[in-house]
Protein backbone atom coordinates (compact mmCIF):
# COMPACT_ATOMS: atom_id res chain seq x y z
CA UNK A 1 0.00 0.00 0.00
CA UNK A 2 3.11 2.09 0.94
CA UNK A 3 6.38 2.68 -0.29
CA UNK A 4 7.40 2.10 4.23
CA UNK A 5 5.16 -1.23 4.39
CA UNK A 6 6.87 -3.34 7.19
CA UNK A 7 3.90 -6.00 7.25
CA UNK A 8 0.84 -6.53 5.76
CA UNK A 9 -2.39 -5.21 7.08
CA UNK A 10 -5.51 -7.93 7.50
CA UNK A 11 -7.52 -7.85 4.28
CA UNK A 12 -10.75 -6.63 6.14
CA UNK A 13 -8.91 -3.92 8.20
CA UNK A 14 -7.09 -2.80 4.83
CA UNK A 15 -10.65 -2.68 3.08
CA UNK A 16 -12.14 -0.41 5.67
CA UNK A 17 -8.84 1.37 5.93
CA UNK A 18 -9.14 2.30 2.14
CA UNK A 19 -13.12 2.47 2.24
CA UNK A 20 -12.87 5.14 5.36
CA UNK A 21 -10.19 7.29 3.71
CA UNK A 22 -12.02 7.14 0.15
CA UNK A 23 -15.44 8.42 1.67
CA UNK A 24 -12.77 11.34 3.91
CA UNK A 25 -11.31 12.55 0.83
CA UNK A 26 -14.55 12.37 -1.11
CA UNK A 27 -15.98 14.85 2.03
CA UNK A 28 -13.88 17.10 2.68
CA UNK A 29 -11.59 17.19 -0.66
CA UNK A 30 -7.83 16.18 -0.60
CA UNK A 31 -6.05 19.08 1.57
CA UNK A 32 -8.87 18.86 4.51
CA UNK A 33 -8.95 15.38 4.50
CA UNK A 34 -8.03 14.21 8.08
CA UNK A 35 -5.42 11.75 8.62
CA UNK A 36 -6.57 11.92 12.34
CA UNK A 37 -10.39 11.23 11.67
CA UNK A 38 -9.42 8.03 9.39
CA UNK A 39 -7.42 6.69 11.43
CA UNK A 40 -9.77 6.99 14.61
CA UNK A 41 -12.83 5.72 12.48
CA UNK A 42 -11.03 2.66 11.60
CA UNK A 43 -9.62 2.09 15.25
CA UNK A 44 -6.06 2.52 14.53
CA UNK A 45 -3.09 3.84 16.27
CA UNK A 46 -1.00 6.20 14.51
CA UNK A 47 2.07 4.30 14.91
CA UNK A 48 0.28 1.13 13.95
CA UNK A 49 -1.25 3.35 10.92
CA UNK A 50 2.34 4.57 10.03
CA UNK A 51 3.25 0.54 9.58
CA UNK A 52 1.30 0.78 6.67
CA UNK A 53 1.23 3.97 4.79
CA UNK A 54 3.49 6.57 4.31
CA UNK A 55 1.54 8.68 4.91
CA UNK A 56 -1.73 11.14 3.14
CA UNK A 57 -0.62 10.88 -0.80
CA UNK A 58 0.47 7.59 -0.25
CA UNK A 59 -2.95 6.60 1.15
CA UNK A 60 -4.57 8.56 -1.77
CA UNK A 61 -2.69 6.34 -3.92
CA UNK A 62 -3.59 3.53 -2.25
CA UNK A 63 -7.54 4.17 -2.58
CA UNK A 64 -7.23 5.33 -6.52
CA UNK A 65 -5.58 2.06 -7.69
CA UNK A 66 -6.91 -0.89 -4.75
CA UNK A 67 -10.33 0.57 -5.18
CA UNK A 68 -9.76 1.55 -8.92
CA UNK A 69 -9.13 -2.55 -9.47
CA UNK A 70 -12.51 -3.54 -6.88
CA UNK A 71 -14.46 -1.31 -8.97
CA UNK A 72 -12.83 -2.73 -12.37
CA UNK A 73 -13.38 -6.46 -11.54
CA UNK A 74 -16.91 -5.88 -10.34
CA UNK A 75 -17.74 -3.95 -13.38
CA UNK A 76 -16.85 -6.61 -15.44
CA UNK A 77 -15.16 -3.84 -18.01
CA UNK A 78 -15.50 -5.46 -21.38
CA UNK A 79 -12.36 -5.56 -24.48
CA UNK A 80 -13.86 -2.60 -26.55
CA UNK A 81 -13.94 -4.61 -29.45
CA UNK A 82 -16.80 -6.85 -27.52
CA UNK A 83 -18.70 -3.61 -27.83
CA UNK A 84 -19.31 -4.48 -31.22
CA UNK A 85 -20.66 -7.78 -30.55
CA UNK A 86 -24.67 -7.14 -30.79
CA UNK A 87 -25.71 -3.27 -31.28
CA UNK A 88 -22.70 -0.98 -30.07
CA UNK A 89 -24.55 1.49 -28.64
CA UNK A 90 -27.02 -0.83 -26.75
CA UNK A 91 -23.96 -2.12 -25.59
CA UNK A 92 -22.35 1.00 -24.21
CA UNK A 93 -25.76 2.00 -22.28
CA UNK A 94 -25.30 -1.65 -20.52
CA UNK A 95 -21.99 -0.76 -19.19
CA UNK A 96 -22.84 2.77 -18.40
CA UNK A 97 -25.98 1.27 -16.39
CA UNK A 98 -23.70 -0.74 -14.62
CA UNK A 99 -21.29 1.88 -13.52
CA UNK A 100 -24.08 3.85 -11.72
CA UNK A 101 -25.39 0.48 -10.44
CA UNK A 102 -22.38 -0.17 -8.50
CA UNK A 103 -22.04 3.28 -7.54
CA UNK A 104 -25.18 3.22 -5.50
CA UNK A 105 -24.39 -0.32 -4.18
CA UNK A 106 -20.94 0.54 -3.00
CA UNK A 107 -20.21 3.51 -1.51
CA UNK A 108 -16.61 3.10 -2.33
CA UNK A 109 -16.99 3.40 -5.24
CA UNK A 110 -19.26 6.79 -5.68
CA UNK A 111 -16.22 8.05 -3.57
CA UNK A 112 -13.96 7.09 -5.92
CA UNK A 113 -15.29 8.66 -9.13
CA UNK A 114 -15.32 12.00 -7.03
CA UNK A 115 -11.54 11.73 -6.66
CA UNK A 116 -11.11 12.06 -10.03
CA UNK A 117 -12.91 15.55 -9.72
CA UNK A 118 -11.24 17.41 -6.63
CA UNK A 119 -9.54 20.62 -7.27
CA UNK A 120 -7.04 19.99 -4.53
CA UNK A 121 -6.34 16.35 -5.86
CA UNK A 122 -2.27 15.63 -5.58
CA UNK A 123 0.07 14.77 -8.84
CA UNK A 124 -1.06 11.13 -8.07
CA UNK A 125 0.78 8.62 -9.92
CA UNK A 126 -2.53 6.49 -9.48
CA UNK A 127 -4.57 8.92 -10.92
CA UNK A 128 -2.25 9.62 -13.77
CA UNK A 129 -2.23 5.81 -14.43
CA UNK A 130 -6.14 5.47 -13.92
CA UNK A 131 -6.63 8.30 -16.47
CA UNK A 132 -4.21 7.07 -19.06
CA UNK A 133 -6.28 3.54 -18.53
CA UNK A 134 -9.18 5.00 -19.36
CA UNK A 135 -8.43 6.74 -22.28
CA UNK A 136 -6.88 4.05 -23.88
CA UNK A 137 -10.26 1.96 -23.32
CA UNK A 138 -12.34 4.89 -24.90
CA UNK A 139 -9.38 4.98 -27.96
CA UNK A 140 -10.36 1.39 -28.30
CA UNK A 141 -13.51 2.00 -28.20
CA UNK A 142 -14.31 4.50 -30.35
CA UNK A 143 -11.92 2.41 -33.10
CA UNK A 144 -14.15 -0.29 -32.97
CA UNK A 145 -17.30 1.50 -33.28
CA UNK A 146 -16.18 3.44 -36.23
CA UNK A 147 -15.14 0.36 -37.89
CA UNK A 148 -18.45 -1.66 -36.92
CA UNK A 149 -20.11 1.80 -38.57
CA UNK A 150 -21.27 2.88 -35.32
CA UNK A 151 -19.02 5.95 -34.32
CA UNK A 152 -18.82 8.92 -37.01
CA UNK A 153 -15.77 8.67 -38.85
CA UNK A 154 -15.75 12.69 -40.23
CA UNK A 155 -13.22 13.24 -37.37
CA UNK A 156 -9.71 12.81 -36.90
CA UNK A 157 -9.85 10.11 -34.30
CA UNK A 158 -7.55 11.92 -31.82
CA UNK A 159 -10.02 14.86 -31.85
CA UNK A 160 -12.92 12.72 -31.57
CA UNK A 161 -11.19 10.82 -28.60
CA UNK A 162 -10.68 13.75 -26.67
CA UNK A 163 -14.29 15.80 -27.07
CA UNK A 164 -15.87 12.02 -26.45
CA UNK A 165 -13.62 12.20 -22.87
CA UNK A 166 -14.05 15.98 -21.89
CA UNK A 167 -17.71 15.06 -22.05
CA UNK A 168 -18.13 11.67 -20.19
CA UNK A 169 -15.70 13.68 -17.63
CA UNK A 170 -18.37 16.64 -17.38
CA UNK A 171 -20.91 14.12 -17.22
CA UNK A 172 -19.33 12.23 -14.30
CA UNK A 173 -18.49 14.76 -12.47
CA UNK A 174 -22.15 16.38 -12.28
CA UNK A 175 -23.65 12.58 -11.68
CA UNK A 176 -21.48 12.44 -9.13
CA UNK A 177 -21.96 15.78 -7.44
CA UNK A 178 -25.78 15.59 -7.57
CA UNK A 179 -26.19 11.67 -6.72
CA UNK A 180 -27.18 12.40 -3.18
CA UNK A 181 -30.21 14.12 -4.89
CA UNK A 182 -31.31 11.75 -7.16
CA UNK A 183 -34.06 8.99 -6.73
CA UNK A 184 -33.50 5.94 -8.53
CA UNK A 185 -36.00 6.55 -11.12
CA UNK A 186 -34.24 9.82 -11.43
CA UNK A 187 -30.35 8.42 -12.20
CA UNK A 188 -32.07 6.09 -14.61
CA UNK A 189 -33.41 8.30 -16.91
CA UNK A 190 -30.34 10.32 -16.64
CA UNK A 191 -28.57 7.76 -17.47
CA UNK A 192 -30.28 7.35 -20.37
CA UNK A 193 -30.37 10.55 -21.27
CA UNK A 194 -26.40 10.82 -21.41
CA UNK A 195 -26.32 7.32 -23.29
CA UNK A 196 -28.47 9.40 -26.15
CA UNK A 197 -26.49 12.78 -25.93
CA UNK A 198 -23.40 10.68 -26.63
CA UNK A 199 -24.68 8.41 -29.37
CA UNK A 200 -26.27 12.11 -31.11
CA UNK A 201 -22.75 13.09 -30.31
CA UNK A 202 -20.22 10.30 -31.64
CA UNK A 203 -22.65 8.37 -34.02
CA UNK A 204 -22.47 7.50 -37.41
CA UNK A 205 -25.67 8.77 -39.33
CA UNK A 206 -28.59 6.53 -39.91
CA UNK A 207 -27.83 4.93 -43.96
């Protein structure tokens, strides 16, 4: 978890650890975030604490990529080219269905994908590797729908690659910031909703 690890934490203690700090730096943003308040909430010492982690950036690390790889197996993230197996776009709304799915289930996880939006967030290596992760699964993505037909191909793809992220980042980051507000019936019409404003976005015309 750290780059000072002199044992290894008890699975369930390290999930809570991580699970606690995701939902503090979710709260009160990165710099506020209390090293004092996790640590109490999860019935730790600091010395016992400071076995573990390095300390707050390494414990922000820690959350991005352990949770990061939860969220990933859970969500069952598919090879973009399997996108193209059955109708692409029926295909994405699935997986975008999911996501919010599991956001609701696991709070973890809804603390996560606000992580990604905190103006106080550190040069994370984890979130520099999550990010680069992600765009390379969209890149594939959007290949393989333009060459089932289903993504416009008037764009040069690098162009296309980064309006189709800039968006799905705007609308993750209100989703995210207005889920407390949302009833279920709500979220899934807007997820809907966002499935159609990208396809009217990215996809090829009707022949």
């Amino acid at each position: 978890m750290a780059s000072r690890e002199v044992g290894v934490l008890p699975a369930d203690r390290r999930a809570l650890l991580l699970a606690t700090a995701a939902r503090e730096f979710a709260a009160a943003g990165y710099e506020r975030a209390s090293l004092n308040r996790i640590i109490a909430e999860c019935r730790m010492s600091k010395s016992s604490f400071y076995h573990y982690v390095d300390g707050k950036e390494a414990l922000f690390d820690a959350v991005v990529d352990e949770v990061g790889r939860a969220l990933a197996v859970d969500l069952a993230v598919p090879d973009p080219r399997g996108l193209t197996r059955g109708d692409f776009w029926e295909r994405v709304g699935e997986l975008v269905e999911r996501i919010d799915r599991l956001g609701q289930q696991e709070g973890s996880y809804l603390a996560l994908a606000q992580l990604f939006h905190l103006p106080d967030a550190p040069a994370s290596p984890a979130l520099v590797r999550t990010r680069a992760a992600m765009a390379a699964w969209l890149d594939g993505a959007l290949a393989a729908g333009r060459a089932a037909g289903a993504v416009r191909d008037d764009l040069p793809p690098d162009l296309q690659a980064r309006l189709a992220f800039a968006v799905l980042q705007a609308m993750d980051s209100w989703s995210v910031a207005h889920s407390d507000a949302l009833g279920r019936a709500e979220r899934e019409r807007l997820v809907v909703a966002q499935v159609d404003a990208l396809r009217r976005l990215l996809g090829a015309d009707p022949a």
